[in-house]
N, C-alpha and C. Protein backbone atom coordinates (compact mmCIF):
# COMPACT_ATOMS: atom_id res chain seq x y z
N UNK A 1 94.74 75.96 103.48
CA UNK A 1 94.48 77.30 103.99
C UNK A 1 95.61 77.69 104.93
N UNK A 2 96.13 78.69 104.66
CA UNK A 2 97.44 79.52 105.83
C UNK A 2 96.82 79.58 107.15
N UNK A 3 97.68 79.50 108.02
CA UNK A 3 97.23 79.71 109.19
C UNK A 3 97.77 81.01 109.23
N UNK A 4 96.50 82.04 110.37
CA UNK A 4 97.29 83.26 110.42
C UNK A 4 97.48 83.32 112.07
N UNK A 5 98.20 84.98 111.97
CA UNK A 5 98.62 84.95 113.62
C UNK A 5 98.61 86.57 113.35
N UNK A 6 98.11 87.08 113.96
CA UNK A 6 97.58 88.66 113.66
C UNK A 6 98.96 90.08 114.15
N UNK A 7 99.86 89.08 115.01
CA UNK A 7 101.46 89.90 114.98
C UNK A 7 102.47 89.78 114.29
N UNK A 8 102.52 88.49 113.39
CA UNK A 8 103.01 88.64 112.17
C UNK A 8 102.42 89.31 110.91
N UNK A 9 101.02 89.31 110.87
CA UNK A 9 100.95 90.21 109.93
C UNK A 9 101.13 91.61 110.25
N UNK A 10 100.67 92.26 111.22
CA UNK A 10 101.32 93.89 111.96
C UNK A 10 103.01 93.69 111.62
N UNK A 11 103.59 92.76 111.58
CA UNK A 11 104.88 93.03 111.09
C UNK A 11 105.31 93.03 109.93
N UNK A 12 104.35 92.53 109.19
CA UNK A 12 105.20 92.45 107.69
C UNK A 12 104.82 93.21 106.72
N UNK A 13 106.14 93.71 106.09
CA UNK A 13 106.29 94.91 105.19
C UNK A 13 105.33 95.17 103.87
N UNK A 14 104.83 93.84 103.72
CA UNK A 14 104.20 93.83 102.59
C UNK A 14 103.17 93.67 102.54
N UNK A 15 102.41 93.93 103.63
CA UNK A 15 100.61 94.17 103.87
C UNK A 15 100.35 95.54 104.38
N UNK A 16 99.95 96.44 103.36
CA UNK A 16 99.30 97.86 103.81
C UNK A 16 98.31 97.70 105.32
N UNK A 17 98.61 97.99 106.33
CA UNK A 17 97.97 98.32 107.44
C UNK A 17 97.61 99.54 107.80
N UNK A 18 96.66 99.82 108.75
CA UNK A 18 95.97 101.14 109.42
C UNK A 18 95.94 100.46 110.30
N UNK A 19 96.25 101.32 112.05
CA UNK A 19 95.35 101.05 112.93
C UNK A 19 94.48 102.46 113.33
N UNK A 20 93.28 101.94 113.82
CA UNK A 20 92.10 103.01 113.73
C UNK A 20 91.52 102.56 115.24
N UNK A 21 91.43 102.98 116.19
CA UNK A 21 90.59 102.97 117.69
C UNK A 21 90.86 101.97 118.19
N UNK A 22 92.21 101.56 118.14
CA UNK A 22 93.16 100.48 118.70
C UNK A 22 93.41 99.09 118.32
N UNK A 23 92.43 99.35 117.10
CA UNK A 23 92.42 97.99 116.35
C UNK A 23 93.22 98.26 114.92
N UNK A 24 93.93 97.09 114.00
CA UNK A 24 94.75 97.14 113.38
C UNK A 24 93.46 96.63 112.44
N UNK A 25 93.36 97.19 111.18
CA UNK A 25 92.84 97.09 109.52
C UNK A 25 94.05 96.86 108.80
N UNK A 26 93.52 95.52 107.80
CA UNK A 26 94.69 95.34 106.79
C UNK A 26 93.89 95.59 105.17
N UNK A 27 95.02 96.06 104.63
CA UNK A 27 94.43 96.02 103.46
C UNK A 27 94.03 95.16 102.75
N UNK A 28 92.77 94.72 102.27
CA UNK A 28 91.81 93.40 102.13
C UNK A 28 92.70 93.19 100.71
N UNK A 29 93.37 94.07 99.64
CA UNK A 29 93.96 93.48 98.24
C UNK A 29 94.86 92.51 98.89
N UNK A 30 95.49 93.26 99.56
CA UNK A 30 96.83 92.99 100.03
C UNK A 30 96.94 91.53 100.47
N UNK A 31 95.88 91.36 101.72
CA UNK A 31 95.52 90.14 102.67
C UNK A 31 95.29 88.98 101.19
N UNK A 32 94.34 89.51 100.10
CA UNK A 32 94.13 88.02 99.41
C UNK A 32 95.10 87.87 98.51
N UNK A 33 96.26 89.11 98.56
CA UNK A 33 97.54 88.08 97.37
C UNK A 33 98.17 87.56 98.53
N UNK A 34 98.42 87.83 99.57
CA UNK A 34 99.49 87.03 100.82
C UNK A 34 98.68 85.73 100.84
N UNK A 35 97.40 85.40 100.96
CA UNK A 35 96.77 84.46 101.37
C UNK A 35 96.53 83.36 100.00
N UNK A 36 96.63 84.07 98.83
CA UNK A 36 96.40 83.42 97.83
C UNK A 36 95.04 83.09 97.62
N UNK A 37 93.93 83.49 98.14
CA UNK A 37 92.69 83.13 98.00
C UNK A 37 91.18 84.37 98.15
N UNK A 38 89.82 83.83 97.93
CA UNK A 38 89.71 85.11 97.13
C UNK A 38 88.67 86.02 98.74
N UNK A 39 88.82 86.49 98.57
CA UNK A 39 88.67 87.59 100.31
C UNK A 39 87.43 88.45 100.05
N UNK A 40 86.60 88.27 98.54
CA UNK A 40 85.34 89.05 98.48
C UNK A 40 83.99 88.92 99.14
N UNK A 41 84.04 87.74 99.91
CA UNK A 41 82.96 87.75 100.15
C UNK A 41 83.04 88.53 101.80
N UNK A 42 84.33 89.27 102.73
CA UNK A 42 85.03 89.48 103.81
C UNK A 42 84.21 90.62 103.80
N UNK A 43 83.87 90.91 105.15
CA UNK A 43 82.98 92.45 105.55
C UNK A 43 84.32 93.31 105.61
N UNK A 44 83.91 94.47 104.92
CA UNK A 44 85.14 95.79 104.71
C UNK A 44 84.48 96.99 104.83
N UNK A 45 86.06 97.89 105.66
CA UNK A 45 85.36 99.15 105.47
C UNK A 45 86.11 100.12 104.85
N UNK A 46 85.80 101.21 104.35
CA UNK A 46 86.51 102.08 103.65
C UNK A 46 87.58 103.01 104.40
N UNK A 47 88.71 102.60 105.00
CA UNK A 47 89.55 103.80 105.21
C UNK A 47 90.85 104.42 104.90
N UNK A 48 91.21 105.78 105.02
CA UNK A 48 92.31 106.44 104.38
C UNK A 48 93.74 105.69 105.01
N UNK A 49 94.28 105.37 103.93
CA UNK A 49 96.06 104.50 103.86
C UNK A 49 96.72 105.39 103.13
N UNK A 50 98.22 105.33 104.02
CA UNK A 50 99.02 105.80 103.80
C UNK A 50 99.89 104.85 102.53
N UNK A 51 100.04 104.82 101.54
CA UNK A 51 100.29 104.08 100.33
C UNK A 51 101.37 104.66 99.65
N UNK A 52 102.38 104.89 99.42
CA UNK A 52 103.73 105.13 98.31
C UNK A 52 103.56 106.33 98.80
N UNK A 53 103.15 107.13 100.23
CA UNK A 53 103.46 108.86 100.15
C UNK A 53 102.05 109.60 99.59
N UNK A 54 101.07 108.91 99.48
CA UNK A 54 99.73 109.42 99.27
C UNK A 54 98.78 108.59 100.17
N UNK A 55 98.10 109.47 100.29
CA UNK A 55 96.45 108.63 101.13
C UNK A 55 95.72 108.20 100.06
N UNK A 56 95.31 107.00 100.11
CA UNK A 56 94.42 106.68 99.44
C UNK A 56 93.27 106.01 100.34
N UNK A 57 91.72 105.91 99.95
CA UNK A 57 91.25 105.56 100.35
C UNK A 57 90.89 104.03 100.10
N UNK A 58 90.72 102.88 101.20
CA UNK A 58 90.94 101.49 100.61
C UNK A 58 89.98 100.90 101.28
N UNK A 59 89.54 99.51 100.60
CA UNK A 59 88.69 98.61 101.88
C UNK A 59 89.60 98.15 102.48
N UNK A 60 89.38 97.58 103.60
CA UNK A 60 90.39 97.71 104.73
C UNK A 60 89.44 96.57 105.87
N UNK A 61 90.03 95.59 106.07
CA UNK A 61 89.23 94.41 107.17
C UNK A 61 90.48 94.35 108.24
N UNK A 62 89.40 93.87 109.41
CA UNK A 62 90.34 93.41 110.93
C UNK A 62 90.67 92.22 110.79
N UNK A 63 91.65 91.73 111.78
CA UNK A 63 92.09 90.59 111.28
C UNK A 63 91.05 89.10 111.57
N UNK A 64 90.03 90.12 112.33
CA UNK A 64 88.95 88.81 113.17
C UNK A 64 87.90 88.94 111.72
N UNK A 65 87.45 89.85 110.99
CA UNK A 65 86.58 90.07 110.27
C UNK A 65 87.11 88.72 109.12
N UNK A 66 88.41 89.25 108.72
CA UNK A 66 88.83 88.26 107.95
C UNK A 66 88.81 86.94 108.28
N UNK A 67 89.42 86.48 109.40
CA UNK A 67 89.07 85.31 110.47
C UNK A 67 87.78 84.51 109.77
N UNK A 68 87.01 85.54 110.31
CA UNK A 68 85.17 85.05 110.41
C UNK A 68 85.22 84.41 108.84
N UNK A 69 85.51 85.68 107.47
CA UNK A 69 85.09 85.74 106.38
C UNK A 69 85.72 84.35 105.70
N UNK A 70 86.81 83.97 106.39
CA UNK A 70 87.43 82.78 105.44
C UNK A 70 86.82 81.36 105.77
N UNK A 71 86.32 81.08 107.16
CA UNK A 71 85.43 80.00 107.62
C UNK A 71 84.02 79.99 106.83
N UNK A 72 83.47 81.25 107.10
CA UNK A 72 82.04 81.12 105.76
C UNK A 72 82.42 80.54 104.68
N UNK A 73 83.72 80.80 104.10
CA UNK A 73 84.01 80.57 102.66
C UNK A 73 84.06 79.11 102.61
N UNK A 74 84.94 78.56 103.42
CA UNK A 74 84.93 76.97 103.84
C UNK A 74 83.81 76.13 103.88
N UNK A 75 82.68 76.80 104.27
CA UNK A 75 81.35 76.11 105.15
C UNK A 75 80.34 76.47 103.50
């Protein structure tokens, strides 16, 4: 399992992010091809991303939600 660190992912180019009420949402597709593993069972919420020059609307997890969701998966 990757270890994460929640300011490298805010930095890297290749995870769709939002931040929304001071907290940073990553895009949950995004998070399980970086992570290589499967992120469905992760609490998500639906919000509008800025994506190739269009909004789209996406599920979208914090980086603690994800946190939480990958230890359940373990256990």
């Amino acid at each position: 399992m990757k270890r994460l660190k929640e300011i490298l992912l805010i930095k890297d180019a290749t995870i769709n992010k939002v931040q929304f009420d001071k907290e940073w949402f990553f895009k949950l597709d995004d998070m399980a091809f970086h992570l290589k593993e499967d992120l469905s069972e992760v609490e998500f919420v639906h919000l509008p991303m800025l994506i190739d020059g269009e909004v789209e609307i996406v599920k979208c997890s914090s980086f603690e939600d994800i946190i939480r969701g990958r230890k359940e998966l373990l256990s």
